[in-house]
Protein backbone atom coordinates (compact mmCIF):
# COMPACT_ATOMS: atom_id res chain seq x y z
CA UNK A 1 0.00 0.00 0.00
CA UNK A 2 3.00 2.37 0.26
CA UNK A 3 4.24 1.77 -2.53
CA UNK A 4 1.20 2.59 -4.16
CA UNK A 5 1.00 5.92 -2.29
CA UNK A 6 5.06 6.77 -3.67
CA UNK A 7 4.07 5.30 -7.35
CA UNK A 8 0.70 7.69 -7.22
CA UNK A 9 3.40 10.53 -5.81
CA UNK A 10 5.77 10.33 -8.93
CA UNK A 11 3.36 10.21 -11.36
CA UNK A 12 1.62 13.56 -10.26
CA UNK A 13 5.12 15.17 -9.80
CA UNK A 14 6.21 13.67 -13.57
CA UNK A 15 3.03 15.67 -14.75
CA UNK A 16 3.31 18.61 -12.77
CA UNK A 17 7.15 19.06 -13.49
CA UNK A 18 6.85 18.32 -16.92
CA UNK A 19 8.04 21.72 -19.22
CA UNK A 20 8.08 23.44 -15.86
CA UNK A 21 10.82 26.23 -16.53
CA UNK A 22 13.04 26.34 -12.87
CA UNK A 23 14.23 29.54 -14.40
CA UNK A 24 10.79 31.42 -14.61
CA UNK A 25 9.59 29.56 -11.26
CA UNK A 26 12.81 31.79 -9.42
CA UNK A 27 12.26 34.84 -11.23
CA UNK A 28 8.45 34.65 -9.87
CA UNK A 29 9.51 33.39 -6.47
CA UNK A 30 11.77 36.42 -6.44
CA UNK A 31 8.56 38.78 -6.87
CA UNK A 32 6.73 37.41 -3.93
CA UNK A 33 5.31 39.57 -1.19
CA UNK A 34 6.09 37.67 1.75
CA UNK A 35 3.80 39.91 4.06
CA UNK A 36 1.16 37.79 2.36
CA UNK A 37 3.34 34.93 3.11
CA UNK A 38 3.57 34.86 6.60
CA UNK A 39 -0.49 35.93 6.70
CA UNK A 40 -0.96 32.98 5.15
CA UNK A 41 1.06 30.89 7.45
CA UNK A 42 -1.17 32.23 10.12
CA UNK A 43 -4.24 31.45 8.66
CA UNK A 44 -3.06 27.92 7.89
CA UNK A 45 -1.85 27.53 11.58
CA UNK A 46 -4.90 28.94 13.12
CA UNK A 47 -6.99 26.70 11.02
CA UNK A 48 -5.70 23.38 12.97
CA UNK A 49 -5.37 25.33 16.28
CA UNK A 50 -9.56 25.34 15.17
CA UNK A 51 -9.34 21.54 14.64
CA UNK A 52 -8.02 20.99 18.05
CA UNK A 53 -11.27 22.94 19.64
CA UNK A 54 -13.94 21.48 17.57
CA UNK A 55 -12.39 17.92 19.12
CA UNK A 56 -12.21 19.16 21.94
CA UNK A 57 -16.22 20.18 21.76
CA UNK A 58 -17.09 16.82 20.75
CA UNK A 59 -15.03 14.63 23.32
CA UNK A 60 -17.28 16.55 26.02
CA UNK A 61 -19.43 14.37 26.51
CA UNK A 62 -16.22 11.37 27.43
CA UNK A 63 -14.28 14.06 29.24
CA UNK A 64 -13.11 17.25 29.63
CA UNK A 65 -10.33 17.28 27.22
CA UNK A 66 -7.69 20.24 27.74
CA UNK A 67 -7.48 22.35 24.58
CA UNK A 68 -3.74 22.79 24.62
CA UNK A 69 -3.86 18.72 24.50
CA UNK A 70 -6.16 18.34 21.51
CA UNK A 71 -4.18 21.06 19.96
CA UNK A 72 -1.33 19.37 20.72
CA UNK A 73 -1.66 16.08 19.42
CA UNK A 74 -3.34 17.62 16.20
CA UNK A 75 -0.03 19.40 15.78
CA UNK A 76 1.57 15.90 16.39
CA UNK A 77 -0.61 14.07 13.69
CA UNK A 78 0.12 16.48 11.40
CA UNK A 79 3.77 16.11 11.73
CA UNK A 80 2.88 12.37 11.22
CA UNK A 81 1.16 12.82 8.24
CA UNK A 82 4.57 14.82 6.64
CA UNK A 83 6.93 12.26 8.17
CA UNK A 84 4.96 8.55 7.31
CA UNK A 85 2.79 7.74 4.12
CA UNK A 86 -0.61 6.54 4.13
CA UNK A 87 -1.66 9.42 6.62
CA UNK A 88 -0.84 7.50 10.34
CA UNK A 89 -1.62 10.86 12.17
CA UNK A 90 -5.39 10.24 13.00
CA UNK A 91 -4.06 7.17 14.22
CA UNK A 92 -1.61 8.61 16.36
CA UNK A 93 -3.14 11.65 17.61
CA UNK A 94 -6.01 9.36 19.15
CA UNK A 95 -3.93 7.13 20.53
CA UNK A 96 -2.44 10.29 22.09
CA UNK A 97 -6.02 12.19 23.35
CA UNK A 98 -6.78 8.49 24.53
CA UNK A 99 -3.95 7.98 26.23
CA UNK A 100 -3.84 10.96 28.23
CA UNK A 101 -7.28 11.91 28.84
CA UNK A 102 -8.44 7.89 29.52
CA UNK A 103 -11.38 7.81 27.03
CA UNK A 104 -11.60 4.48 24.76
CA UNK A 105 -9.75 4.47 21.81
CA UNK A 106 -13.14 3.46 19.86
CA UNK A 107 -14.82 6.76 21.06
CA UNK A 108 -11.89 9.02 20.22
CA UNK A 109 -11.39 7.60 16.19
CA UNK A 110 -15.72 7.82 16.51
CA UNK A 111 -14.90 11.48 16.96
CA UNK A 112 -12.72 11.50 14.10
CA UNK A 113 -15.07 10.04 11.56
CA UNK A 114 -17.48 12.52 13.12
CA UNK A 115 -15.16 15.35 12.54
CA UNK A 116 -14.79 13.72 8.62
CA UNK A 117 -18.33 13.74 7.88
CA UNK A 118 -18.66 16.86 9.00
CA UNK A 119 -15.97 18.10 6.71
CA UNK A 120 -17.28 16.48 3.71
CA UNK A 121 -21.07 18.03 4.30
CA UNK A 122 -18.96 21.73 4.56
CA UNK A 123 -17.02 20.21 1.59
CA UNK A 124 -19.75 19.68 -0.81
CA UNK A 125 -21.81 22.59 0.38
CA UNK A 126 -19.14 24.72 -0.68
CA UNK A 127 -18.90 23.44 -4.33
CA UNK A 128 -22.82 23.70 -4.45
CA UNK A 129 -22.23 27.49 -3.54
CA UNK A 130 -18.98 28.13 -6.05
CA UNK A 131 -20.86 26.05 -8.71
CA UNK A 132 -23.55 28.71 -8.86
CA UNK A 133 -21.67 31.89 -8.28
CA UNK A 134 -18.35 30.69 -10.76
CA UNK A 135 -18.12 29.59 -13.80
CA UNK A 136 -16.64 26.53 -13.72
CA UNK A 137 -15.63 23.90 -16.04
CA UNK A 138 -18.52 20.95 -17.25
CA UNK A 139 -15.91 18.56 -15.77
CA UNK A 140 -16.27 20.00 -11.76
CA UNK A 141 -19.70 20.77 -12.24
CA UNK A 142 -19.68 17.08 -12.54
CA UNK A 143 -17.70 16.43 -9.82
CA UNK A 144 -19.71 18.76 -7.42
CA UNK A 145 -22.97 16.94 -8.43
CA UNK A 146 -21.35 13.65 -7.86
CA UNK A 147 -20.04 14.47 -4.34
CA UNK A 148 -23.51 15.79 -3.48
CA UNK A 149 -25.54 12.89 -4.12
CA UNK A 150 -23.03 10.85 -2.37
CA UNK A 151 -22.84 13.23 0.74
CA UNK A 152 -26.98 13.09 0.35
CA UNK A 153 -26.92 9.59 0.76
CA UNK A 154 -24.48 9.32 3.80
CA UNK A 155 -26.54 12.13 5.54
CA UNK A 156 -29.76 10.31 5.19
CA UNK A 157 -27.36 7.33 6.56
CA UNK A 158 -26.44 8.76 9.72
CA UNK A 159 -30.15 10.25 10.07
CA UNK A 160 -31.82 6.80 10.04
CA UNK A 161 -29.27 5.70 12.66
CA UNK A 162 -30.10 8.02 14.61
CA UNK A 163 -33.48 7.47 14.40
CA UNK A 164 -32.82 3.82 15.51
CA UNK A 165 -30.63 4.67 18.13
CA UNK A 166 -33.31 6.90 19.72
CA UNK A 167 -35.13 3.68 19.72
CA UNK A 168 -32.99 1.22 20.15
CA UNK A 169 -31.72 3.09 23.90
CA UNK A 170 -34.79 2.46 25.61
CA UNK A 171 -33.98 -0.96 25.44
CA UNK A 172 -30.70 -1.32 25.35
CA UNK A 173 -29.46 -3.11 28.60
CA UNK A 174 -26.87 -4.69 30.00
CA UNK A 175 -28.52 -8.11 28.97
CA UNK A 176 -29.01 -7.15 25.67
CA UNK A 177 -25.30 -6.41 25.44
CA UNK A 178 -24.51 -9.64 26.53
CA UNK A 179 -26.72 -11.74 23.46
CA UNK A 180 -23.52 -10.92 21.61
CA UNK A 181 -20.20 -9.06 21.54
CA UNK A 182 -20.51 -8.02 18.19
CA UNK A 183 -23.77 -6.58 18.55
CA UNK A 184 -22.80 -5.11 21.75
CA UNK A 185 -19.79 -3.52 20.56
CA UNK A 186 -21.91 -2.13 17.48
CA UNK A 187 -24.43 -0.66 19.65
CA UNK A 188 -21.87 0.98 22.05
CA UNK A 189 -19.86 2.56 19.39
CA UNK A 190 -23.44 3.93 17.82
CA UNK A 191 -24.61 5.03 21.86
CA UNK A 192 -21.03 6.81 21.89
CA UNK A 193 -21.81 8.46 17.95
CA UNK A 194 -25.26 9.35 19.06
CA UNK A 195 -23.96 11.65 22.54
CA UNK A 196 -21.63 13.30 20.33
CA UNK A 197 -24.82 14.14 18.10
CA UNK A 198 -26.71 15.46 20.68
CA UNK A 199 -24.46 16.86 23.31
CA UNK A 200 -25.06 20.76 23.50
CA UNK A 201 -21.18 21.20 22.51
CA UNK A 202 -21.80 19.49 18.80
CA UNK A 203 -23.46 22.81 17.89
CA UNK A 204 -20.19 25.05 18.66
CA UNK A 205 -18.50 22.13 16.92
CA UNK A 206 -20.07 22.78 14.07
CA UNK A 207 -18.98 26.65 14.03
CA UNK A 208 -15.62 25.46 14.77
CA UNK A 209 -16.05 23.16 11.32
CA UNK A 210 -17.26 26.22 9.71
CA UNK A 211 -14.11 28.45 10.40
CA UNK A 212 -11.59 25.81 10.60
CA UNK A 213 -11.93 25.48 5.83
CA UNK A 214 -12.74 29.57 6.02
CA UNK A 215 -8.90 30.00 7.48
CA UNK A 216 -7.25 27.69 5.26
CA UNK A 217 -9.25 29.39 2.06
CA UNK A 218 -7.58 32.70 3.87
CA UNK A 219 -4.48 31.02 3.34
CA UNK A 220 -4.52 29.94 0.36
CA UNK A 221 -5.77 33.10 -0.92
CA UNK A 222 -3.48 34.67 0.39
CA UNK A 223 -0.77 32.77 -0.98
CA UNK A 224 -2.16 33.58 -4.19
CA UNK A 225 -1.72 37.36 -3.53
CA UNK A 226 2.38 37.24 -2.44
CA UNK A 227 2.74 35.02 -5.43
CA UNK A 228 0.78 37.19 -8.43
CA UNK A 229 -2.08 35.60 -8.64
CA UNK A 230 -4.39 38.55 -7.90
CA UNK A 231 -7.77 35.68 -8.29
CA UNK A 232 -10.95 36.07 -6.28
CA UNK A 233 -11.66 34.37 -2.80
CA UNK A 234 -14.15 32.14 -4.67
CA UNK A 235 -11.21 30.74 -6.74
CA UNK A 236 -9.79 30.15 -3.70
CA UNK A 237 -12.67 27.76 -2.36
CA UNK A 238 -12.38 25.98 -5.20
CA UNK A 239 -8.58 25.40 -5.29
CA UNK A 240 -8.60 24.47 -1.82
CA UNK A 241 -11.72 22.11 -1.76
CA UNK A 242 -10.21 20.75 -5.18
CA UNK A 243 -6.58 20.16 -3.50
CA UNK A 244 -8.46 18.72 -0.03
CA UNK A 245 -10.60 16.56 -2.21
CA UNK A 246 -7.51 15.08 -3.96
CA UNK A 247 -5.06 14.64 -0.63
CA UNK A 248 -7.77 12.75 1.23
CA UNK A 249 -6.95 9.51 0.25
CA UNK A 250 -3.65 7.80 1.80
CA UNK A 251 -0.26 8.72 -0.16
CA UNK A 252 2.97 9.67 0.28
CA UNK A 253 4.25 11.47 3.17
CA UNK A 254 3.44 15.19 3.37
CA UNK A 255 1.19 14.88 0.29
CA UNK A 256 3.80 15.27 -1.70
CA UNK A 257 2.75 15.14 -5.53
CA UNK A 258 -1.02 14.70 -5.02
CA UNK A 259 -0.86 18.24 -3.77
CA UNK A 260 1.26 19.83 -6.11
CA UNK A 261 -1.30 17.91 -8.99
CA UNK A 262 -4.50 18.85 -7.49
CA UNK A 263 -3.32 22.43 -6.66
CA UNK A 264 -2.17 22.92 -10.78
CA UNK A 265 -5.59 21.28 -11.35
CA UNK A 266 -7.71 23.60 -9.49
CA UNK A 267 -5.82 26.59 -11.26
CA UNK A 268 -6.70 25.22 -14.50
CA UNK A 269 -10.36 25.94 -13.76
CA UNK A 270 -9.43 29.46 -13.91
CA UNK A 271 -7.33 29.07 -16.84
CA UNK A 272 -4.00 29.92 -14.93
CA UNK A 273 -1.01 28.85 -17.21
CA UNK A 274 0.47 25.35 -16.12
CA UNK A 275 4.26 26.67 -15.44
CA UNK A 276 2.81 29.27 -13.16
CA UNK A 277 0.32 26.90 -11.19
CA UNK A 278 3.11 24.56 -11.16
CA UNK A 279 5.72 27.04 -9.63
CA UNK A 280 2.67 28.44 -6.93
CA UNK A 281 1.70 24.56 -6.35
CA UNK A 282 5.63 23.71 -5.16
CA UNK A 283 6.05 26.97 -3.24
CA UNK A 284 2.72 27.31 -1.19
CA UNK A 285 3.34 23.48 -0.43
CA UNK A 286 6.78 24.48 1.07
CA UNK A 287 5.13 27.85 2.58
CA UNK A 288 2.66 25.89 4.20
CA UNK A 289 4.08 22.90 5.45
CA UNK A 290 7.67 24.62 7.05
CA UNK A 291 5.57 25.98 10.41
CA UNK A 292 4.08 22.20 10.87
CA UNK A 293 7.28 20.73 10.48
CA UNK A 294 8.28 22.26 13.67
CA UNK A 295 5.27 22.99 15.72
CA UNK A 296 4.75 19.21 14.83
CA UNK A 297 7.72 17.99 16.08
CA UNK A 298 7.85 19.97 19.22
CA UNK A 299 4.26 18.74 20.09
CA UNK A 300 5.27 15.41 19.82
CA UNK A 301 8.17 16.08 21.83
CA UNK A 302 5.72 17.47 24.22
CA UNK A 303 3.95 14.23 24.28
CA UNK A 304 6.86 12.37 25.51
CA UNK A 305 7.06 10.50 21.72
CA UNK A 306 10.39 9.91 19.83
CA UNK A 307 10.34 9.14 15.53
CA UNK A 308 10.74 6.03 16.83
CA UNK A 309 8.13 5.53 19.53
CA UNK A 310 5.58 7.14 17.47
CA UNK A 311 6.26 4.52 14.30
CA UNK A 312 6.00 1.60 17.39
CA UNK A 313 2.79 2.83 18.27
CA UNK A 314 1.38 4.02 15.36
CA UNK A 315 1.99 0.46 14.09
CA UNK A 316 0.81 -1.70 17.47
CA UNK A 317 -2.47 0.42 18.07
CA UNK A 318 -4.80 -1.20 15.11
CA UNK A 319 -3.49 -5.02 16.60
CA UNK A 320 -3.64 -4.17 20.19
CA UNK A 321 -6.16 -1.17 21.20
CA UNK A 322 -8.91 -1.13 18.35
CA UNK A 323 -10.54 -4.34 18.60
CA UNK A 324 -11.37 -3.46 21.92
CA UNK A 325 -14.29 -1.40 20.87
CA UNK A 326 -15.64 1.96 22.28
């Protein structure tokens, strides 16, 4: 599966770096306005700072999680994510909050599907908005009603499982548990699901989801600015949402290739030249990873986690901690 992730990583970097011109690239990097640089930095940093609240908000109802904590073992996943391929960090950053804060490993990587789904509703609500106010290419217009129906059909998911869970509770005993493991451990990992749904603190999680994307689109927009590219801060929803859509899946570490791809693809809705998209793909990438590189690596020296530890546990936790269940 890593290998996959560094094969998938080449090819997008063959394509992107294909009749790139170095020589242009400096000349342009030369021009930048690195006010706008380091405003974008702060966006981008700001934006996970975000991501640490909103799990904070919905681990409430398990504990009361410290925010510097959550913070802090976001910063450590991140760092993760550019160190390892196939994205470890949600891994490791629950195993972390877990850890330290004594909730069930189940309930914590619960909250991090939550926190997913929740990102993919924002996600695909976004492109429905761009979709009508841009004027966008038949090919994303495509996309954005494909990602739609799909996040339709999940919502309606999690809505009838709620449903059933709100039924399903005024039953559920400790005997019931016991007719089976399996269907216990389904229903407690659904009980813990459902009192992150309902919990009074999902609703400021939910702000929390809504700034967390509206900083990184202020980064990336303004990384746009300090390089040239004087677009609007609807392009900038789409290039990010285009870039976020393509990094999801597991690659290589960092994102390294799928970013630099999906960023040069997102430009080409807005008929930005390759070279340039390709120089502004490899320079925000370095712009905006730098700052994780070491807040990362001093949160997970904060943690009490070497390189080493954190590959030992990143790689024990699915045999040893998540079949136990919430």
């Amino acid at each position: 599966m890593a290998l996959l992730g560094y094969a998938v990583a080449i090819v997008c970097l063959a394509w992107v770096l294909h009749d790139f011109h170095i020589v242009r690239a400096l000349h342009e990097v030369a021009k930048v306005d690195w006010r706008w640089v380091l405003l974008g930095m702060a966006f981008d940093v700001v934006s996970y700072g975000i991501q640490g609240l909103r799990w904070k908000l919905l681990l409430t109802p398990f504990a009361r999680v410290r925010l510097s904590r959550s913070i802090r073992a976001v910063y450590a996943g991140l760092f993760a994510n550019l160190v390892f391929p196939l994205r470890p960090g949600e891994i490791l950053r629950s195993y972390l909050i877990a850890n330290s804060e004594g909730i069930k490993v189940g309930r914590v990587l619960g909250s991090v599907g939550v926190e997913r789904f929740m990102d993919l509703v924002i996600a695909t609500a976004s492109l429905a908005v761009v979709s009508l106010v841009v004027e966008p290419r038949r090919r994303f217009r495509h996309v954005a009603d494909t990602l739609a129906i799909v996040t339709l059909v999940l919502l309606a998911i999690v809505v009838a499982l709620v449903f059933y869970l709100e039924a399903k509770l005024e039953t559920f005993t400790e005997s019931t548990e016991r007719e089976g493991r399996l269907r216990g451990r389904t229903l407690a990992a659904l009980t813990a699901l459902h009192a992150m749904g309902t919990a009074p603190s999902f609703y400021p999680a939910v702000l929390a989801s809504l700034a967390m994307p509206a900083c990184q689109i202020l980064a990336i927009w303004a990384m746009m600015h300090s390089y040239g590219l004087h677009l609007s801060f609807l392009a900038a929803v789409v290039v990010l949402l285009v870039i976020n859509l393509g990094v999801s899946l597991p690659n290589a570490p960092a994102n390294l290739g799928s970013y630099q791809f999906f960023c040069v693809l997102g430009l080409s809705v807005f008929r930005i030249e390759k070279t340039t998209a390709a120089g502004f793909s490899i320079f925000a990438f370095l712009a905006l990873t730098i700052p994780f590189v070491f807040l990362g690596f001093a949160a997970l020296l904060r943690s009490g986690l070497s390189l080493r530890s954190m590959r030992e546990k990143v790689g024990a936790m699915p045999r040893h901690t998540l079949p136990r269940g919430a």
